[in-house]
Protein backbone atom coordinates (compact mmCIF):
# COMPACT_ATOMS: atom_id res chain seq x y z
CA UNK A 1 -15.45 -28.93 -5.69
CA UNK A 2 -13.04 -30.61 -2.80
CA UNK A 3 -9.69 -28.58 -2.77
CA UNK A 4 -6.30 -30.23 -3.01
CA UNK A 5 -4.18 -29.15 0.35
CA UNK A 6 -0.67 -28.19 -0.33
CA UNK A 7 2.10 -26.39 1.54
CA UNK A 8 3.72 -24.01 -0.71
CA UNK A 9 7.51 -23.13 -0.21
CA UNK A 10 8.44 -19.43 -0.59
CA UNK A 11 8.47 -17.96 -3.93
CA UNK A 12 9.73 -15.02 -4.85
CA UNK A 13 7.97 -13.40 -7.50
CA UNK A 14 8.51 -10.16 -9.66
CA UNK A 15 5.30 -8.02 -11.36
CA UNK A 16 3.13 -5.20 -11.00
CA UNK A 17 1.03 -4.02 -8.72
CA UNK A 18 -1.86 -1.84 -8.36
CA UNK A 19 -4.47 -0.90 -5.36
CA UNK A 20 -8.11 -1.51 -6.37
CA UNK A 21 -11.49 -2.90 -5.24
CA UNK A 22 -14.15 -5.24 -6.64
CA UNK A 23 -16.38 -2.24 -7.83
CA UNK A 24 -13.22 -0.40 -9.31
CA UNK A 25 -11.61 -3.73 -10.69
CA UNK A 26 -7.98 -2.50 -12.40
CA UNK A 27 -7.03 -6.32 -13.54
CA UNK A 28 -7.63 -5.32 -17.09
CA UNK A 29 -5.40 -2.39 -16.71
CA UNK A 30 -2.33 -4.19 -14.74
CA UNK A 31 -2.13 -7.22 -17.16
CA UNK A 32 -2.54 -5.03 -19.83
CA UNK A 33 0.55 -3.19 -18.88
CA UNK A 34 2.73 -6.51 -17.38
CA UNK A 35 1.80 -8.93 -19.99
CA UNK A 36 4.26 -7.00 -22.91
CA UNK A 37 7.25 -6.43 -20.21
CA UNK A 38 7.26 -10.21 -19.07
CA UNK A 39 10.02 -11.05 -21.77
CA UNK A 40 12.25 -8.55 -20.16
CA UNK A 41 12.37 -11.14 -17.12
CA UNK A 42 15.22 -13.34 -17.66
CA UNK A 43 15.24 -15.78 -14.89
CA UNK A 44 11.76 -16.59 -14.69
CA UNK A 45 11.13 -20.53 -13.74
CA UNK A 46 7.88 -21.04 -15.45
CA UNK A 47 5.52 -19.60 -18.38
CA UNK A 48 2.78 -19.30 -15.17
CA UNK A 49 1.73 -16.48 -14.72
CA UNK A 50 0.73 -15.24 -10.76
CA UNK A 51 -2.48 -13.38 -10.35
CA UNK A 52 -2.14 -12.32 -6.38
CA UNK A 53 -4.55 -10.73 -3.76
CA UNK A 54 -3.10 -8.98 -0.94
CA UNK A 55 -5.45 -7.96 1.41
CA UNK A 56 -6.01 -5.72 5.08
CA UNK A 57 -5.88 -8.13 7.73
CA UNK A 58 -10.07 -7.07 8.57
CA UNK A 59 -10.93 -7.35 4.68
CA UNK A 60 -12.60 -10.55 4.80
CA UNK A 61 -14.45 -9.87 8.14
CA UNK A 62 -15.67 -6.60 7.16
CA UNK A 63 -16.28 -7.46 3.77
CA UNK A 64 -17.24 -4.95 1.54
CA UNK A 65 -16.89 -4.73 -2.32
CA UNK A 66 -15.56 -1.36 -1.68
CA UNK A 67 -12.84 -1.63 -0.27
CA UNK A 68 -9.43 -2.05 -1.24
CA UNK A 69 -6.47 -4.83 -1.90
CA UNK A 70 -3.44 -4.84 -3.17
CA UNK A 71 -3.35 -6.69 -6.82
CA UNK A 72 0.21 -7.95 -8.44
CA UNK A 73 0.34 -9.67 -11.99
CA UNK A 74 3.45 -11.40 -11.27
CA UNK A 75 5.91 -14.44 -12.64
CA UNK A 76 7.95 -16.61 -10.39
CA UNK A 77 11.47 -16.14 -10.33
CA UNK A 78 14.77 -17.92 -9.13
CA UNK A 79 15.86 -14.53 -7.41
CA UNK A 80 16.03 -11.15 -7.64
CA UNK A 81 18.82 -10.05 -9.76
CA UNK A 82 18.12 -8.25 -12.51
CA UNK A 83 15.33 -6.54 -12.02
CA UNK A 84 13.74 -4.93 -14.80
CA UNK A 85 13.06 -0.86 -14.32
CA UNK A 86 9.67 -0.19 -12.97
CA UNK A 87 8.74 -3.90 -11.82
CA UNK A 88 8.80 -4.68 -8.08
CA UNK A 89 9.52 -7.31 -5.94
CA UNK A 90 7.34 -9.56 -3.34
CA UNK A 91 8.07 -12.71 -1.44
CA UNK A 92 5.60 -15.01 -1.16
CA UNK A 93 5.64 -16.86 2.15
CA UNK A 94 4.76 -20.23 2.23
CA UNK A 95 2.24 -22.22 4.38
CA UNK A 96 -0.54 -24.61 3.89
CA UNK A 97 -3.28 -23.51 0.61
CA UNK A 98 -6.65 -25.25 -0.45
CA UNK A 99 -6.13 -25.22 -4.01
CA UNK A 100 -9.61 -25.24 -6.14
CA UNK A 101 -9.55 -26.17 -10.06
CA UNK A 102 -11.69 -23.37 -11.69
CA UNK A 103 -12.63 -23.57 -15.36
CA UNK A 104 -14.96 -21.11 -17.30
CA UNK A 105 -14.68 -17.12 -18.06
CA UNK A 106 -12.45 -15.04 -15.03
CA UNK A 107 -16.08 -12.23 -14.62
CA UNK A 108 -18.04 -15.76 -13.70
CA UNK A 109 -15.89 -16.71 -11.08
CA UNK A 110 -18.01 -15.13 -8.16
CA UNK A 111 -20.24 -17.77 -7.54
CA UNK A 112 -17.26 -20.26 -7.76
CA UNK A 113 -15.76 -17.81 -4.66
CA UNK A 114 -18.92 -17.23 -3.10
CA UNK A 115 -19.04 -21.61 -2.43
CA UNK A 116 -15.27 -21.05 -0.94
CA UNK A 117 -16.04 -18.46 1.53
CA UNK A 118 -19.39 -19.10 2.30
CA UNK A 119 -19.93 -23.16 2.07
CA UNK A 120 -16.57 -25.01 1.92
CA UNK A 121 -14.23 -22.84 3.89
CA UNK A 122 -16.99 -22.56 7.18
CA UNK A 123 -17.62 -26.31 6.66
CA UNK A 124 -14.14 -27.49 6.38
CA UNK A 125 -11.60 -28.19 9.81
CA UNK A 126 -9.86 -24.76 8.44
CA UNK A 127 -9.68 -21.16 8.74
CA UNK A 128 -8.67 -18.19 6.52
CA UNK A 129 -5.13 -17.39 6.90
CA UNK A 130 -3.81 -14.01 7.02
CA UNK A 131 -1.47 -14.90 3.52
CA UNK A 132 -1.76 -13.48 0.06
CA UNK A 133 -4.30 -15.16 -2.37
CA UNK A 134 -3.30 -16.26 -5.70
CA UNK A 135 -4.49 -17.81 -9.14
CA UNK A 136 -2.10 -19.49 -11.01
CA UNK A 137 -2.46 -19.29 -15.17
CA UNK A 138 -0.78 -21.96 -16.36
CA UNK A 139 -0.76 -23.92 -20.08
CA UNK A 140 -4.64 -24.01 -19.63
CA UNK A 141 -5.36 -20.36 -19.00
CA UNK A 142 -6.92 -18.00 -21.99
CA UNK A 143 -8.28 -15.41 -20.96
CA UNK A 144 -11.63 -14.51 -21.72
CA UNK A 145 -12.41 -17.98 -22.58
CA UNK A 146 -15.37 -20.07 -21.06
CA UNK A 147 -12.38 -22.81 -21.29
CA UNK A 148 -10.12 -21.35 -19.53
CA UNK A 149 -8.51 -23.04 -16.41
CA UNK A 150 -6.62 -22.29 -13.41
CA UNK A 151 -5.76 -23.04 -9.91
CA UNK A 152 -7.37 -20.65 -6.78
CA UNK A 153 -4.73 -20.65 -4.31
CA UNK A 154 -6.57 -19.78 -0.53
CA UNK A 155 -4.18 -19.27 2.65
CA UNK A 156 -5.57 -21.54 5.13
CA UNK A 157 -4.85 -22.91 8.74
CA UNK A 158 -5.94 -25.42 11.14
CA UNK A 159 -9.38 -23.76 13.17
């Protein structure tokens, strides 16, 4: 479960967003209500879809299931023109990511997150990042699907 390291370039993304926490989960609820509108998004540059994390700078070291993030369901765009009423805007900065492959159903995925943050991340020559955290659902990605794939996006940095 090695990562690939990339450097992302900015990307400017438009979705939906919604404040929640692991014990009151809202992903359901927020792709339920982007998924329909994502045809009224003309200049989109991909069919991926963006799952993204924004969290508290002191989430990760006070870590508690609790508390609350910021969740988008986005799409990547070439720019911000047109923007369809009631979807928002968020650029994603760019910087260096460990990128895991992650296959199986999206409500088994803790364990997979659990080896990030507690085994590979503490054992690696990096650091968590103060960045946004994404999944990217590409060609591969059905949901609710022990098939399923996608890429874990984590902001990282040199320890």
């Amino acid at each position: 479960m090695e990562p690939r390291i990339k450097i992302l370039k900015a990307k400017k993304l438009i979705g939906y967003r919604l404040k929640m926490s692991l014990t009151n989960n809202k992903t359901g609820q927020l792709w339920g209500s982007f998924a329909p509108k994502i045809k009224d998004i003309k200049n989109k540059l991909s069919n991926e879809k963006i799952s993204m994390q924004v969290y508290d700078t002191l989430y990760h070291t006070n870590f508690n299931p609790n508390n609350e993030f910021e969740k988008w369901a986005t799409v990547e765009v070439a720019d911000f023109k047109n923007v369809p009423n009631n979807m928002e805007t968020f650029t994603l900065s760019g910087g260096a990511y460990a990128v895991f492959d992650y296959k199986g159903l999206s409500n088994d995925c803790s364990i997979f997150f659990q080896y990030i943050f507690m085994t590979w991340l503490p054992n690696s020559e990096y650091q968590l990042d103060n960045r946004p955290h994404f999944e990217v659902l590409g060609e591969k990605y059905k949901n609710n699907d022990p098939n399923s794939e996608e890429e874990i996006w984590i902001p990282i940095k040199k320890k």
